[in-house]
PDB file of N, CA and C in Angstrom:
ATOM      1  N   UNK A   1     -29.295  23.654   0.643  1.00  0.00           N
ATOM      2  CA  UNK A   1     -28.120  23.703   1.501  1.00  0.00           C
ATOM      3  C   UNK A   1     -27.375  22.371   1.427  1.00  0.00           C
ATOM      4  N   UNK A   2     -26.149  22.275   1.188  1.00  0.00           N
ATOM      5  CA  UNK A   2     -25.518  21.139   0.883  1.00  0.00           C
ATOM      6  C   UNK A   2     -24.968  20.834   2.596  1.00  0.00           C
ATOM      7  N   UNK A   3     -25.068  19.374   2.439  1.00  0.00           N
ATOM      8  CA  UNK A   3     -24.756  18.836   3.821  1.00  0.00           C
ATOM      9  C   UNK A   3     -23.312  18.322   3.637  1.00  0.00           C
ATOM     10  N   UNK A   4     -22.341  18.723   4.355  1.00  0.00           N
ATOM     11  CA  UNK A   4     -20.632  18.452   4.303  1.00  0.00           C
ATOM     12  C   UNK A   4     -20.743  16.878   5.440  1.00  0.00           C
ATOM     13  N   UNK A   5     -20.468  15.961   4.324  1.00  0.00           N
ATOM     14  CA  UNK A   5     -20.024  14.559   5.289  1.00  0.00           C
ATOM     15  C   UNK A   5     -18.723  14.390   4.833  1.00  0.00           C
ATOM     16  N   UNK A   6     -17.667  14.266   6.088  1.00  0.00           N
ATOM     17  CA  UNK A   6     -16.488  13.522   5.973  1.00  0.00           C
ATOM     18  C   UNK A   6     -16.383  12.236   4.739  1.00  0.00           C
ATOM     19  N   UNK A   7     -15.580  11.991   3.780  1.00  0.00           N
ATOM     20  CA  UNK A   7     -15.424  10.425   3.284  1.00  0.00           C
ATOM     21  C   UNK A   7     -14.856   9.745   4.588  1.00  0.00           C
ATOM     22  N   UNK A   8     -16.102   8.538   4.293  1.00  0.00           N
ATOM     23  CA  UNK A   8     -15.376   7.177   5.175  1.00  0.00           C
ATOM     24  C   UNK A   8     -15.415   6.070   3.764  1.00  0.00           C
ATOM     25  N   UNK A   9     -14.291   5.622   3.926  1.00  0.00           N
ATOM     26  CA  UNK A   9     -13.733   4.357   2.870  1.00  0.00           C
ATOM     27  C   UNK A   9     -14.631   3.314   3.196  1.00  0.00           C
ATOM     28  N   UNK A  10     -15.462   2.969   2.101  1.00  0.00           N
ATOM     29  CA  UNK A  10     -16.181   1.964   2.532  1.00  0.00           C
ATOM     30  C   UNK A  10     -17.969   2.075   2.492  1.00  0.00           C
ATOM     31  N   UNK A  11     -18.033   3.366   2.727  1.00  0.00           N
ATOM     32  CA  UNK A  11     -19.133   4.173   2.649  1.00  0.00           C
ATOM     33  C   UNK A  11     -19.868   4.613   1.139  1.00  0.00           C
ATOM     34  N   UNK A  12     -21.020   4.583   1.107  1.00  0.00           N
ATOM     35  CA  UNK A  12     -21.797   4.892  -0.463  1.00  0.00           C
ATOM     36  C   UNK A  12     -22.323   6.535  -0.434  1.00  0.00           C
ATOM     37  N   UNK A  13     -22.491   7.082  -1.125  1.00  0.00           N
ATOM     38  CA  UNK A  13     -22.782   8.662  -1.075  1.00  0.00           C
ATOM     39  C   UNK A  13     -23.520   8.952  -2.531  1.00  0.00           C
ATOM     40  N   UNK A  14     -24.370   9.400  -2.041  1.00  0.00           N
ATOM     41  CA  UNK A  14     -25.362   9.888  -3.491  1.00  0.00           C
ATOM     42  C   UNK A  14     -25.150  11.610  -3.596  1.00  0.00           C
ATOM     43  N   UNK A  15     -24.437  11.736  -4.508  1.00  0.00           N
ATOM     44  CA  UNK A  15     -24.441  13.201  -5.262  1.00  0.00           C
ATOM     45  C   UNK A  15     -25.510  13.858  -5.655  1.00  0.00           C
ATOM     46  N   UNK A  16     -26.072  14.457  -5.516  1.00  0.00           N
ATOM     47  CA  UNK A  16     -27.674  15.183  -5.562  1.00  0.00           C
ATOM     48  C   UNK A  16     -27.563  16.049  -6.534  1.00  0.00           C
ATOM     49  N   UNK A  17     -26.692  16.791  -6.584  1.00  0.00           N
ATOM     50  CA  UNK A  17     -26.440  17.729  -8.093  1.00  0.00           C
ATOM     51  C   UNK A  17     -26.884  16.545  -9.448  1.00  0.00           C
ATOM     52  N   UNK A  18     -25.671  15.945  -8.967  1.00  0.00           N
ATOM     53  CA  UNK A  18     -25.407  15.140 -10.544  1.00  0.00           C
ATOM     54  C   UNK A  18     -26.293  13.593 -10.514  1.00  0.00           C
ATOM     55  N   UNK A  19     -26.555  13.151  -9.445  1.00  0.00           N
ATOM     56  CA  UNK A  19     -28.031  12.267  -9.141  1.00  0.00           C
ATOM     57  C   UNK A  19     -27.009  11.119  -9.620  1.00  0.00           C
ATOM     58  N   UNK A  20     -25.429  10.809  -8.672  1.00  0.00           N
ATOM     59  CA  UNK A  20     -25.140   9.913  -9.000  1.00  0.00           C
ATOM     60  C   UNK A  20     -24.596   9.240  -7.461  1.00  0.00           C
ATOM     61  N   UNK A  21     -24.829   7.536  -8.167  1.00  0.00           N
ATOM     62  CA  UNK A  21     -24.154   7.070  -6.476  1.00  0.00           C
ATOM     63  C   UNK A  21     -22.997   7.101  -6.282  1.00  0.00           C
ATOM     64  N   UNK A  22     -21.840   6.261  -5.544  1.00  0.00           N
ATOM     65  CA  UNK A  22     -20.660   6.265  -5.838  1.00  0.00           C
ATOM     66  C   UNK A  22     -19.977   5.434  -4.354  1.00  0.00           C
ATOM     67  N   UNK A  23     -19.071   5.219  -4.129  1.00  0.00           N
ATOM     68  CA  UNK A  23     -18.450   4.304  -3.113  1.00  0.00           C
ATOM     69  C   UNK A  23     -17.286   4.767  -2.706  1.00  0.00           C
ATOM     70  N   UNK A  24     -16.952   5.315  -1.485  1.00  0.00           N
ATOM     71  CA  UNK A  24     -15.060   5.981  -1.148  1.00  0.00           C
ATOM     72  C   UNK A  24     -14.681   4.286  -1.034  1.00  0.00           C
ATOM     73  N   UNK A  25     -13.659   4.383  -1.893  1.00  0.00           N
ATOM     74  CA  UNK A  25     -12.780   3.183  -2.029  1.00  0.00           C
ATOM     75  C   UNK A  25     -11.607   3.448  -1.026  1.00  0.00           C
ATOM     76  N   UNK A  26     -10.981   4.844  -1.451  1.00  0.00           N
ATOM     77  CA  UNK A  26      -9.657   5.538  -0.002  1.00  0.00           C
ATOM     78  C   UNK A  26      -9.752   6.814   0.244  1.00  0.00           C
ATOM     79  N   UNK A  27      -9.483   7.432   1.458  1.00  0.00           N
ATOM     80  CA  UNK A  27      -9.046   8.619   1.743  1.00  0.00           C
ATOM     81  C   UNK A  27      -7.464   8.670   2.011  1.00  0.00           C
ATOM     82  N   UNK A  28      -6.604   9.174   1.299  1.00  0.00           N
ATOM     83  CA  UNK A  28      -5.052   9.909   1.514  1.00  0.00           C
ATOM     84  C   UNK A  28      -5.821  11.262   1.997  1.00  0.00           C
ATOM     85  N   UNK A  29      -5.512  11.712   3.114  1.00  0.00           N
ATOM     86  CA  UNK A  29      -5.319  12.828   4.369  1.00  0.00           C
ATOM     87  C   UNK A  29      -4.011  13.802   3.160  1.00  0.00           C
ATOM     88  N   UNK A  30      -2.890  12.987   3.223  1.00  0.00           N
ATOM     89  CA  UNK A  30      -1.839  13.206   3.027  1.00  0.00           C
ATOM     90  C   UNK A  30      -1.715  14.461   1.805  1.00  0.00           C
ATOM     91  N   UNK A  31      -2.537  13.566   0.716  1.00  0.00           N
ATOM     92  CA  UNK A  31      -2.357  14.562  -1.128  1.00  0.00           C
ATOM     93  C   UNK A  31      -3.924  14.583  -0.973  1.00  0.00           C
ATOM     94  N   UNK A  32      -4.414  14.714   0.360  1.00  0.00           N
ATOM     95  CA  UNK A  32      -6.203  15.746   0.331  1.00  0.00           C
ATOM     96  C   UNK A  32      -7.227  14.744  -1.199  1.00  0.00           C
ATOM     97  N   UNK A  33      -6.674  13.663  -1.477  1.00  0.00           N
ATOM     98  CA  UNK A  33      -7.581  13.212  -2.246  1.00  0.00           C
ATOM     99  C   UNK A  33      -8.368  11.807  -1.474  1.00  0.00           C
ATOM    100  N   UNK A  34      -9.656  11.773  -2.290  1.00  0.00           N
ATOM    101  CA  UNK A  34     -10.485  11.029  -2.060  1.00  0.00           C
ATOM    102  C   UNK A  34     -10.838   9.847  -3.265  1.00  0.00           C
ATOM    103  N   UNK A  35     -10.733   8.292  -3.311  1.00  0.00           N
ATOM    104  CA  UNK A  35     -10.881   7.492  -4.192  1.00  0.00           C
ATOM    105  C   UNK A  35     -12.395   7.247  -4.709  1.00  0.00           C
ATOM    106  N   UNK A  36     -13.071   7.302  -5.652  1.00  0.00           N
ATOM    107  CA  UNK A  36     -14.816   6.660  -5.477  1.00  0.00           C
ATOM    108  C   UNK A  36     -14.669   6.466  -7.120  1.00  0.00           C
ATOM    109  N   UNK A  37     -15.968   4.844  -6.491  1.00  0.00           N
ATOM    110  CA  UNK A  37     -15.936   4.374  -7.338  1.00  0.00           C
ATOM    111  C   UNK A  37     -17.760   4.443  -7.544  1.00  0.00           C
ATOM    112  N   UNK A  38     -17.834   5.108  -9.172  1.00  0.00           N
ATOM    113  CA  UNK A  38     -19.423   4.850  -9.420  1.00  0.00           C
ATOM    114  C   UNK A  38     -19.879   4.156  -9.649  1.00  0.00           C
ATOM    115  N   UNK A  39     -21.523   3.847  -9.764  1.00  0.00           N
ATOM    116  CA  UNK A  39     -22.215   2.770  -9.924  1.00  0.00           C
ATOM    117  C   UNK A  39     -22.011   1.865 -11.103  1.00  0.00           C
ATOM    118  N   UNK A  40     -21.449   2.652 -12.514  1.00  0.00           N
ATOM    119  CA  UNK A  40     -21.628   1.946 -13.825  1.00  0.00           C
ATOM    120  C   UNK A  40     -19.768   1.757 -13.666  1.00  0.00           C
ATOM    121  N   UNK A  41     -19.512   1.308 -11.938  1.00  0.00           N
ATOM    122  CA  UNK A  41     -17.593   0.912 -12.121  1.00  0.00           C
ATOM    123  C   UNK A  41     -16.879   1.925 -12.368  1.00  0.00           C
ATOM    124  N   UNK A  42     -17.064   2.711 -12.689  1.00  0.00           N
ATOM    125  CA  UNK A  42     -15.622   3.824 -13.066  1.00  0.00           C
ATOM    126  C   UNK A  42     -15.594   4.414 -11.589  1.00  0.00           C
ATOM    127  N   UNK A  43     -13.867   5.135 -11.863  1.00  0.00           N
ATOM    128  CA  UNK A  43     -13.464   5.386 -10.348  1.00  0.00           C
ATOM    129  C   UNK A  43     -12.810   6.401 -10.784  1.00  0.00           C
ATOM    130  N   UNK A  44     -12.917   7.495  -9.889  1.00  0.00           N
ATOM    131  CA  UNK A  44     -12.442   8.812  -9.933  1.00  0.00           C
ATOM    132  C   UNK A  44     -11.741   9.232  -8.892  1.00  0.00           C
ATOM    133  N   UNK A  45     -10.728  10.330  -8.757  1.00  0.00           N
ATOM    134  CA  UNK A  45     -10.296  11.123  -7.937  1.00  0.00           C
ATOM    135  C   UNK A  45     -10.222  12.333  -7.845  1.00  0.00           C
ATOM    136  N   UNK A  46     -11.334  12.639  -5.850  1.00  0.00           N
ATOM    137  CA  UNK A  46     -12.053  13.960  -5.736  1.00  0.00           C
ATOM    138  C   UNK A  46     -10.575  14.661  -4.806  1.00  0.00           C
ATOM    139  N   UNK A  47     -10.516  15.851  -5.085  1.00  0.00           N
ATOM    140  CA  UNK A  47      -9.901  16.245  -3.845  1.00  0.00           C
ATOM    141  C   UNK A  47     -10.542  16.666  -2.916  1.00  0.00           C
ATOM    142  N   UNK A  48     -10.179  16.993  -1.688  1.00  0.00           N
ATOM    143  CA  UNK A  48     -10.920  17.290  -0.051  1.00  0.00           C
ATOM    144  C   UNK A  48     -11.880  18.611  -0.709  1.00  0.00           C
ATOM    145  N   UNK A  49     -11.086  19.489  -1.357  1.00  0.00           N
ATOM    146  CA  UNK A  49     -11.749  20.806  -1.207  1.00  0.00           C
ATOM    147  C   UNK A  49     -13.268  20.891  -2.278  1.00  0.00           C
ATOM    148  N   UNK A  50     -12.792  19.739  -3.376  1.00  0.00           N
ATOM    149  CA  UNK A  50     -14.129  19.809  -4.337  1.00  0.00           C
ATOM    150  C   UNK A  50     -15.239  18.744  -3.376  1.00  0.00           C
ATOM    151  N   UNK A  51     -14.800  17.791  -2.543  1.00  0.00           N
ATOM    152  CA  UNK A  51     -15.834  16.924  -1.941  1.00  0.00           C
ATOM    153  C   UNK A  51     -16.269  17.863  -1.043  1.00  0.00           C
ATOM    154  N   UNK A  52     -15.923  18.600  -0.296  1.00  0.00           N
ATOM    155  CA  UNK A  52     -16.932  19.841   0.425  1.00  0.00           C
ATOM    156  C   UNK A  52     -17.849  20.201  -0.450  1.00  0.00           C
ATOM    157  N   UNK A  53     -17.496  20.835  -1.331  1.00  0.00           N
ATOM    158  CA  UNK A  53     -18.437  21.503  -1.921  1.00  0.00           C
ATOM    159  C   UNK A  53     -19.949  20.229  -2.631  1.00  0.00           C
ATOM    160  N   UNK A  54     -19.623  19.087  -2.721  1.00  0.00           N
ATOM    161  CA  UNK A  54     -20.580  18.254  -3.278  1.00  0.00           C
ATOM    162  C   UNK A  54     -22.143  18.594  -1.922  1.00  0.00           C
ATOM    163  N   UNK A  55     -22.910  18.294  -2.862  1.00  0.00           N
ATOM    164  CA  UNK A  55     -23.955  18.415  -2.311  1.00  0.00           C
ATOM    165  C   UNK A  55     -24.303  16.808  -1.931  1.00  0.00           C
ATOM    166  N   UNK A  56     -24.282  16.313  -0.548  1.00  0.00           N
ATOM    167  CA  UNK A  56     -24.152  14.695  -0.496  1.00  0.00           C
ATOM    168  C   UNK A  56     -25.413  14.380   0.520  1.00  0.00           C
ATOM    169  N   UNK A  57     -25.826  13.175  -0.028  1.00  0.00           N
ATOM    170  CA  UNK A  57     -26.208  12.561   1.080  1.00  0.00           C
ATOM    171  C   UNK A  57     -26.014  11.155   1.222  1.00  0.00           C
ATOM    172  N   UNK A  58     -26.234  10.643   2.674  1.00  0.00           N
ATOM    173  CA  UNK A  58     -25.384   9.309   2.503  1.00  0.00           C
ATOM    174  C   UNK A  58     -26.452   8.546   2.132  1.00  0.00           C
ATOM    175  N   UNK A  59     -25.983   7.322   1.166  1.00  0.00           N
ATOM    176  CA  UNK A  59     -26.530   6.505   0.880  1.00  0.00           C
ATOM    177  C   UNK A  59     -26.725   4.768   0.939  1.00  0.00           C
ATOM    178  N   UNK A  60     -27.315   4.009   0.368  1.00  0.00           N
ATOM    179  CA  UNK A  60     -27.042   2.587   0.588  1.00  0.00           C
ATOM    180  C   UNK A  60     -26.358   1.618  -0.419  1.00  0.00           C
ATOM    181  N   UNK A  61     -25.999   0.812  -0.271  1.00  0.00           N
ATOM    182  CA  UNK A  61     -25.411  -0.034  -1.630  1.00  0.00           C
ATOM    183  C   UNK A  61     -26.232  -0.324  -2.726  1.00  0.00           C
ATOM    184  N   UNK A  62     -26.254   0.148  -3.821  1.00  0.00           N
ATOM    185  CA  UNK A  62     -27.019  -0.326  -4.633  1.00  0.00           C
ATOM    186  C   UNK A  62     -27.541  -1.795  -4.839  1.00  0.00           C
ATOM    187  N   UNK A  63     -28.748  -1.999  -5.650  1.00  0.00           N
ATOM    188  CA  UNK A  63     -28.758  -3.139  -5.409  1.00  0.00           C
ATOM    189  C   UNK A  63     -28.372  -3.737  -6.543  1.00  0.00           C
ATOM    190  N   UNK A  64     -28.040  -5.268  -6.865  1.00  0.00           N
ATOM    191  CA  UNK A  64     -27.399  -5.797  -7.689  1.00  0.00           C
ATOM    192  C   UNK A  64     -26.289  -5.053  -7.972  1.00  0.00           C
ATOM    193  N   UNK A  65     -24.978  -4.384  -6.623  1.00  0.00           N
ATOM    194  CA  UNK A  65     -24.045  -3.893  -6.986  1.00  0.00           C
ATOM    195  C   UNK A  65     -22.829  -5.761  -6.491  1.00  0.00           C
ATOM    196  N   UNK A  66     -21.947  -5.328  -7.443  1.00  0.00           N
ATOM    197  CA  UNK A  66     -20.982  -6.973  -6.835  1.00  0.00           C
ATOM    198  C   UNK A  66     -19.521  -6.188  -6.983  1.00  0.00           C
ATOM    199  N   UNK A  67     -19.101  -6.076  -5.839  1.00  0.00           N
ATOM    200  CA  UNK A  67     -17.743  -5.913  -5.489  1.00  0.00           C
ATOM    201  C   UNK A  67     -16.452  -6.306  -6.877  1.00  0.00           C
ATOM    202  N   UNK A  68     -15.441  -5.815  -6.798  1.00  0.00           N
ATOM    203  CA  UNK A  68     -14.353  -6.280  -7.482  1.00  0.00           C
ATOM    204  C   UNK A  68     -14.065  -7.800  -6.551  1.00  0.00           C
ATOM    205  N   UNK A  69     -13.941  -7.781  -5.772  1.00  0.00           N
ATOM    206  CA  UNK A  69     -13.774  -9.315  -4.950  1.00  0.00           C
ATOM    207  C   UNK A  69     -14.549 -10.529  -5.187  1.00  0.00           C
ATOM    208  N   UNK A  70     -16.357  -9.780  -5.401  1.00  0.00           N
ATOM    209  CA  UNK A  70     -16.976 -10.874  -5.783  1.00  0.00           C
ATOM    210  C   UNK A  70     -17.401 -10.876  -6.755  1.00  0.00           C
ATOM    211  N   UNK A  71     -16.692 -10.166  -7.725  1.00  0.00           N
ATOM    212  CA  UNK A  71     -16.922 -10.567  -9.081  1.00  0.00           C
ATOM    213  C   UNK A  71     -15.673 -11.458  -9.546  1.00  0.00           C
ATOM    214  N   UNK A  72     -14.542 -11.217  -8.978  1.00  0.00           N
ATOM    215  CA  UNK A  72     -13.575 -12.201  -9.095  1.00  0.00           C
ATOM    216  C   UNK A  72     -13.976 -13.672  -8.626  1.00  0.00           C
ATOM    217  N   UNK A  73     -14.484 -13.433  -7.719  1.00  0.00           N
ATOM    218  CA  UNK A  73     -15.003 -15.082  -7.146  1.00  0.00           C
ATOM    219  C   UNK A  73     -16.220 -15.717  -7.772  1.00  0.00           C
ATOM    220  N   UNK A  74     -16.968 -15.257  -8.275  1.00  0.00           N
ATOM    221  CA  UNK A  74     -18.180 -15.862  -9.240  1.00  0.00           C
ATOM    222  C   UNK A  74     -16.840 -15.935 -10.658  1.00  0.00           C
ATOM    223  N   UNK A  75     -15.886 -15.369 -11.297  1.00  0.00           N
ATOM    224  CA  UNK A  75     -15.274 -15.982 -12.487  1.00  0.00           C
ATOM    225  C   UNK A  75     -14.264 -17.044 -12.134  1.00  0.00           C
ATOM    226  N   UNK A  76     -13.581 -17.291 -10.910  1.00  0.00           N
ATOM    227  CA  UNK A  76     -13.441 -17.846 -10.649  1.00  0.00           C
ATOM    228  C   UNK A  76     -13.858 -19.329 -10.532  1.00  0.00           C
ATOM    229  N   UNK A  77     -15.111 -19.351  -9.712  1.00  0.00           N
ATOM    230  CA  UNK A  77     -16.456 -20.410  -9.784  1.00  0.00           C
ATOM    231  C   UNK A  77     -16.711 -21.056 -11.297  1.00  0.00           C
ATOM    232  N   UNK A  78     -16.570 -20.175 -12.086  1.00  0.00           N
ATOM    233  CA  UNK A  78     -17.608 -20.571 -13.630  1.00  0.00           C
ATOM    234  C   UNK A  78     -15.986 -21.159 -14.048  1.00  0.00           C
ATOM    235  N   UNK A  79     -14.539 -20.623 -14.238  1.00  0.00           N
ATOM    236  CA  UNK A  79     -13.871 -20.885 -14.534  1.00  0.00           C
ATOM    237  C   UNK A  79     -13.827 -23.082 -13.673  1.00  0.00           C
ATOM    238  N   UNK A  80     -13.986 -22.892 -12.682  1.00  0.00           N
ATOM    239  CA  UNK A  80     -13.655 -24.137 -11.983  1.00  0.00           C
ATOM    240  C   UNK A  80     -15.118 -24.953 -12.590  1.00  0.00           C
ATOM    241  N   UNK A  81     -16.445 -24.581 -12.819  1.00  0.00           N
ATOM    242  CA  UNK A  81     -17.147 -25.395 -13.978  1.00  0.00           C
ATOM    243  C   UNK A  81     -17.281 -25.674 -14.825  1.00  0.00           C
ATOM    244  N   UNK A  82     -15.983 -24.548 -16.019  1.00  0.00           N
ATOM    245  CA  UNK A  82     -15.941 -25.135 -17.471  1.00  0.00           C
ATOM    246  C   UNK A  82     -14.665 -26.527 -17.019  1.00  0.00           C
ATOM    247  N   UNK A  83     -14.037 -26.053 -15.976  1.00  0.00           N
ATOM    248  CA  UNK A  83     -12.762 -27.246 -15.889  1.00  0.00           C
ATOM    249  C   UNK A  83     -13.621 -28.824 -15.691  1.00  0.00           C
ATOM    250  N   UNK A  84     -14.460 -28.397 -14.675  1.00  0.00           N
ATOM    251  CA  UNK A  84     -15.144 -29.950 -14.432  1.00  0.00           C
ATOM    252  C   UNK A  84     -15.864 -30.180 -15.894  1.00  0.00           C
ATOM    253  N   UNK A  85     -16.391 -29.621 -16.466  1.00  0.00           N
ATOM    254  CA  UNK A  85     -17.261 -29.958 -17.870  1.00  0.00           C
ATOM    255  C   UNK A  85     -16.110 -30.394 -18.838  1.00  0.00           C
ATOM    256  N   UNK A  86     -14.881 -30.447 -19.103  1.00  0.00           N
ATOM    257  CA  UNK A  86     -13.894 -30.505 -19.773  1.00  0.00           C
ATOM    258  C   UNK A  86     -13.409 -31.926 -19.168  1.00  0.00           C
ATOM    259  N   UNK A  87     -13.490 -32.220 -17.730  1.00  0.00           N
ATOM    260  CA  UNK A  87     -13.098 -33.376 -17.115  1.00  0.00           C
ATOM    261  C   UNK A  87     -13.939 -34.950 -18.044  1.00  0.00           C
ATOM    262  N   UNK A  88     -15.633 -34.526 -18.292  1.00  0.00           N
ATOM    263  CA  UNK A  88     -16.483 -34.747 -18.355  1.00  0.00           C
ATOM    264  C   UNK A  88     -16.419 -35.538 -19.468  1.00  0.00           C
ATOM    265  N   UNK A  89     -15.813 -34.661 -20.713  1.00  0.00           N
ATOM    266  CA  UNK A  89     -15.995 -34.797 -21.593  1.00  0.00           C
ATOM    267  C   UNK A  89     -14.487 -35.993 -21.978  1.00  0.00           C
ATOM    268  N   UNK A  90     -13.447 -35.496 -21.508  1.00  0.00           N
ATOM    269  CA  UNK A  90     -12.297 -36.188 -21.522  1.00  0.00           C
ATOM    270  C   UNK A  90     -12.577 -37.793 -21.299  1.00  0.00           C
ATOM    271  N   UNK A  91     -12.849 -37.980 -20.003  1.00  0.00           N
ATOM    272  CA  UNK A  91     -13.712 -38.832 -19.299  1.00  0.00           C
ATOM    273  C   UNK A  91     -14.188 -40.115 -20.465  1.00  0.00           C
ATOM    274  N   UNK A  92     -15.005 -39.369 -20.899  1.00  0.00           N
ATOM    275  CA  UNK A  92     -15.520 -40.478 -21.888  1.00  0.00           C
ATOM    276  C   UNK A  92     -15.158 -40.700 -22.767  1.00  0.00           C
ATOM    277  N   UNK A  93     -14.223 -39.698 -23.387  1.00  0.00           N
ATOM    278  CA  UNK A  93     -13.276 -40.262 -24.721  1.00  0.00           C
ATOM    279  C   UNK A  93     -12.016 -41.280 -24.221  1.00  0.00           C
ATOM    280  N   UNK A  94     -11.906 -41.087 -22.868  1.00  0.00           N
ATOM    281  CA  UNK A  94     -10.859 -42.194 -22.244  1.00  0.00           C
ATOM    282  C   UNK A  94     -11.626 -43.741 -22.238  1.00  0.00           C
ATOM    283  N   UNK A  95     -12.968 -43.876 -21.867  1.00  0.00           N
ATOM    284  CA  UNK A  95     -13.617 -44.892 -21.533  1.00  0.00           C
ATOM    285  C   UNK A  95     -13.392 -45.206 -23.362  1.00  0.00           C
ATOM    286  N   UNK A  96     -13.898 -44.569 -24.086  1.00  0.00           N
ATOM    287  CA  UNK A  96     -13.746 -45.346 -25.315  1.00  0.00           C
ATOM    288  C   UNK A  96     -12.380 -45.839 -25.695  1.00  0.00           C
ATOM    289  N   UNK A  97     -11.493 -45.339 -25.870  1.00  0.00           N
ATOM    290  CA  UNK A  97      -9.741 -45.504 -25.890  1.00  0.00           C
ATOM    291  C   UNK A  97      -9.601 -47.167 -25.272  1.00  0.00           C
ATOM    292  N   UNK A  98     -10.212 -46.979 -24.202  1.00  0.00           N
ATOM    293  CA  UNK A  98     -10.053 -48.274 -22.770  1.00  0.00           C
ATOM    294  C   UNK A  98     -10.594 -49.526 -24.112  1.00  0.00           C
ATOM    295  N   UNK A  99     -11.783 -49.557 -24.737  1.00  0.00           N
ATOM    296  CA  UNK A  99     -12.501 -50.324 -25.277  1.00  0.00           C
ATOM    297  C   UNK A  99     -11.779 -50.673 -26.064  1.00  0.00           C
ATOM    298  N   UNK A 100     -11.008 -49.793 -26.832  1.00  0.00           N
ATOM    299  CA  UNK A 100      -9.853 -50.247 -28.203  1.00  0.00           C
ATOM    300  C   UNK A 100      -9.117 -50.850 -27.857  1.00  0.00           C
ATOM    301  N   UNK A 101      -8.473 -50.260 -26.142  1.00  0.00           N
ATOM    302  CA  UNK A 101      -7.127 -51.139 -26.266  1.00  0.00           C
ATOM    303  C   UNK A 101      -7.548 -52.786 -25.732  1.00  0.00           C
ATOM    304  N   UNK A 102      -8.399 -52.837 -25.366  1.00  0.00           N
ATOM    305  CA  UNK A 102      -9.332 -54.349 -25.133  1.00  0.00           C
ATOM    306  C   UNK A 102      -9.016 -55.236 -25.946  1.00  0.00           C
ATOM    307  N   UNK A 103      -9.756 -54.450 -26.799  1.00  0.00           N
ATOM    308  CA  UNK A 103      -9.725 -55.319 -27.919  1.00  0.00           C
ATOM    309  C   UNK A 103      -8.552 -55.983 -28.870  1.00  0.00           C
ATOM    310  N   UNK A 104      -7.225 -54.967 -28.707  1.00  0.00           N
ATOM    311  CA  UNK A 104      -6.110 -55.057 -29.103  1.00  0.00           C
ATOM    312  C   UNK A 104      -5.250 -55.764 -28.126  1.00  0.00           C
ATOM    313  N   UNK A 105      -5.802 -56.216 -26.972  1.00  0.00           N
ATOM    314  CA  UNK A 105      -4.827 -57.373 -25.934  1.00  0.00           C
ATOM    315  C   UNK A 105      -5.576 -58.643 -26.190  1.00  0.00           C
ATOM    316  N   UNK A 106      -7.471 -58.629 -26.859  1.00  0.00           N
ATOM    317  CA  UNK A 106      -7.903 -59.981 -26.765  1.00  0.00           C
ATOM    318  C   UNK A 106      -6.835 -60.297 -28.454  1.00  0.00           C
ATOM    319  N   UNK A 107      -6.790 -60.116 -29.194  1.00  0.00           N
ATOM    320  CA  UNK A 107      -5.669 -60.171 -30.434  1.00  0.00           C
ATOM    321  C   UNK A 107      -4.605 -60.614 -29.998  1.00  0.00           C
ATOM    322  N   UNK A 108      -3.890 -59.832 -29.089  1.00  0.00           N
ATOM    323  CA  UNK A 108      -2.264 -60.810 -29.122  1.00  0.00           C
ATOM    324  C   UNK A 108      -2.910 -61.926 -28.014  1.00  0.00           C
ATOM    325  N   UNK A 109      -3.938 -62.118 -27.194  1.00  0.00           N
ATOM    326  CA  UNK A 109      -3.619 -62.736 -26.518  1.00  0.00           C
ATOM    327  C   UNK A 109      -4.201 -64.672 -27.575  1.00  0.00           C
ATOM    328  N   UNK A 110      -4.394 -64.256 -28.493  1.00  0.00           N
ATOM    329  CA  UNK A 110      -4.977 -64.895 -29.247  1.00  0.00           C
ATOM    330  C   UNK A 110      -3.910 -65.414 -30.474  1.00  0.00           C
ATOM    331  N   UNK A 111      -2.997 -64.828 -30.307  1.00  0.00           N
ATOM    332  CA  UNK A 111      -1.559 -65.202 -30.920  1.00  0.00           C
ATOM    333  C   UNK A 111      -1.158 -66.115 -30.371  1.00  0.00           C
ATOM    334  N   UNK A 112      -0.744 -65.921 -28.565  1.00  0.00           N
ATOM    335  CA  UNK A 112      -0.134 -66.589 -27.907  1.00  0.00           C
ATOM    336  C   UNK A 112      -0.326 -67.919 -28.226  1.00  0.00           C
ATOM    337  N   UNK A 113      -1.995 -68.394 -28.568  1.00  0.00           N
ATOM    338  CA  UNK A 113      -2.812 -69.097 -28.128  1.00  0.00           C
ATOM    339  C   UNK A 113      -1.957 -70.178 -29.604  1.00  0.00           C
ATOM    340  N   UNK A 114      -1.851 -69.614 -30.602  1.00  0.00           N
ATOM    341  CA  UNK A 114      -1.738 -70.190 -31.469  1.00  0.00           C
ATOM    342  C   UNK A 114      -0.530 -71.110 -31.893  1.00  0.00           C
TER     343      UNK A 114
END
């Protein structure tokens, strides 16, 4: 006997037919469709009358599942540690530069001298 749950946006639902998880991303009332997104990321659109018929039960977040938000924010993160590693590296090709031009002011100042 299939159990009829309303989509709530936000909510995880395991499909029992097809033994898959999935996530309501939106409900439009309006065009009777429903947004979900499955476990391996892909996102589909159910209408009201085929999500009745699913055989559902509610479920929990998978684990090791990471949001579109926080997967943006961990590339984000790695993006802002190749920048500091790039700082890093700059860094010390400046300190050497510094050493040349040293050496090229003890020279004129050694002109002056003359």
């Amino acid at each position: 006997m299939a159990r009829d749950y309303d989509p709530v946006q936000g909510k995880w639902y395991e499909d029992l037919e097809e033994n898959e998880v999935f996530k309501v991303l939106s409900v439009d009332p309006d065009q009777e469709l429903v947004e979900v997104q499955y476990e391996n990321g892909d996102i589909e659109e159910i209408d009201l009358d085929t999500w009745h018929e699913l055989d559902l039960e509610q479920a929990e977040e998978p684990e090791g599942w990471a949001s579109d938000t926080e997967a943006e924010d961990d590339e984000e993160e790695e993006e802002e540690d190749e920048d500091e590693d790039d700082w890093d590296e700059d860094d010390d090709d400046w300190d050497d530069d510094e050493d040349e031009d040293l050496d090229e002011d003890d020279d004129y100042n050694d002109r002056d001298d003359a």
